[in-house]
Protein backbone atom coordinates (compact mmCIF):
# COMPACT_ATOMS: atom_id res chain seq x y z
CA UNK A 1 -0.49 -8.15 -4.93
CA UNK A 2 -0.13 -5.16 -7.44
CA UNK A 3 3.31 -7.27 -9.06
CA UNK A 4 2.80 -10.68 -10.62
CA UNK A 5 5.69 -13.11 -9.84
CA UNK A 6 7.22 -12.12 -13.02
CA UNK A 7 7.77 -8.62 -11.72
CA UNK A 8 4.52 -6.67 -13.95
CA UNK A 9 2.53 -4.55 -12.16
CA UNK A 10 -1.07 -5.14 -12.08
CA UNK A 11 -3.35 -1.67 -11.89
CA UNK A 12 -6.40 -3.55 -11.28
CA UNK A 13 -5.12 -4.91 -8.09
CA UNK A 14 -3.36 -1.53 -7.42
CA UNK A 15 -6.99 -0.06 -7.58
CA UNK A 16 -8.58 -3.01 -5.85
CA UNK A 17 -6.43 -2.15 -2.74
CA UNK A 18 -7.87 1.41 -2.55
CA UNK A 19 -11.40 0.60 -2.96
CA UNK A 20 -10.43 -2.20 -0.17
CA UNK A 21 -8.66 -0.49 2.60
CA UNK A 22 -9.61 3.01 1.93
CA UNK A 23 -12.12 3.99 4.89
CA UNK A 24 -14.73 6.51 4.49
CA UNK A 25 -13.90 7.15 0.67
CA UNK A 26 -10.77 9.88 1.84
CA UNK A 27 -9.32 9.38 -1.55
CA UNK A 28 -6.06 8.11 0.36
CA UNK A 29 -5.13 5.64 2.80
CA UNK A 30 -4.22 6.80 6.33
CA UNK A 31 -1.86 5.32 8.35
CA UNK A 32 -4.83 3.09 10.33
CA UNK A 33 -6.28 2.41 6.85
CA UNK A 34 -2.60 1.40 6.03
CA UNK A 35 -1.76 -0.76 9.20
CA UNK A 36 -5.30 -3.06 8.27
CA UNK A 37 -3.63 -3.35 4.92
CA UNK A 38 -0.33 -4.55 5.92
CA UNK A 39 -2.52 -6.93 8.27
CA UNK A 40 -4.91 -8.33 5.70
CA UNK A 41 -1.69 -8.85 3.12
CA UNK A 42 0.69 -10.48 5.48
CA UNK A 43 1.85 -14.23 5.31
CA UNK A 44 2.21 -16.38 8.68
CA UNK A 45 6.04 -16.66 9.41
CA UNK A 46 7.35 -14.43 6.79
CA UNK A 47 8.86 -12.01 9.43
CA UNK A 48 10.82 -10.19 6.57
CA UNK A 49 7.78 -9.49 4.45
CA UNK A 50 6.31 -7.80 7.42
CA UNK A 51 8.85 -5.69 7.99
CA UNK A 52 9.51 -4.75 4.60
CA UNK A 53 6.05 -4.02 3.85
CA UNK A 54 5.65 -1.74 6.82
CA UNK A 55 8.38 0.02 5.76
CA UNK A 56 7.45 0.45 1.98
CA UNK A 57 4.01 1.49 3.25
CA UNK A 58 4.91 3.95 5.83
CA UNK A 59 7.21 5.80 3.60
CA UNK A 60 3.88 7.59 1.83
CA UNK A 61 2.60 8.79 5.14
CA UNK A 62 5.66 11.13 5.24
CA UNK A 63 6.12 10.68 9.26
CA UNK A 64 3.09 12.66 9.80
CA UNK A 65 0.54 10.40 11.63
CA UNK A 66 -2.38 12.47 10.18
CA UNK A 67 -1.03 12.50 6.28
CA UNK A 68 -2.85 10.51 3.32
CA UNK A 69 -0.96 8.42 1.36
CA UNK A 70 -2.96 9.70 -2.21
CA UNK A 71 -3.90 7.03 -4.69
CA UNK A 72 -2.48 9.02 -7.52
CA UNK A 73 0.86 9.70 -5.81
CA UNK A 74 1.31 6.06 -4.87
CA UNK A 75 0.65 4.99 -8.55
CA UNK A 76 3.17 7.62 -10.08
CA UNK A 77 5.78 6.13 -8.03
CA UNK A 78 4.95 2.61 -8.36
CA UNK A 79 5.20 3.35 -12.52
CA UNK A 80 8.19 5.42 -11.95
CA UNK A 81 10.09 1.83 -10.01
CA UNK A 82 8.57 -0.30 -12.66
């Protein structure tokens, strides 16, 4: 998780998430690189984390099914919301 329970955000585990789920060292996560994430994050029966969280991650990929979603843009709007 990149937010504590208290609502900080964490860069280490921002960055730890990239070097995770980012295949093949693209400098960005692509939307298959993106589904495993949303898979290795999710909790059993929280149905509305899933969905949110599918949603929050897609938005990066900008529709287009061959887009990156860029470490550095990601972190400039996860500051920006904090």
């Amino acid at each position: 998780m990149t937010y504590d329970n208290e609502g900080r955000f964490r860069p280490q585990n921002f960055e730890d998430i990239f070097a995770k789920y980012d295949s093949g060292d693209k400098g960005g996560l692509d939307i298959w690189d993106l589904l495993r994430f949303w898979k290795g994050q999710r909790m059993v029966f929280d149905f509305f984390g899933w969905s949110a969280t599918l949603l929050e991650c897609g938005y990066p990929v900008r529709q287009e099914f061959h887009a990156l979603a860029i470490l550095s843009e990601i972190r400039s709007i996860a500051l920006h919301n904090h």
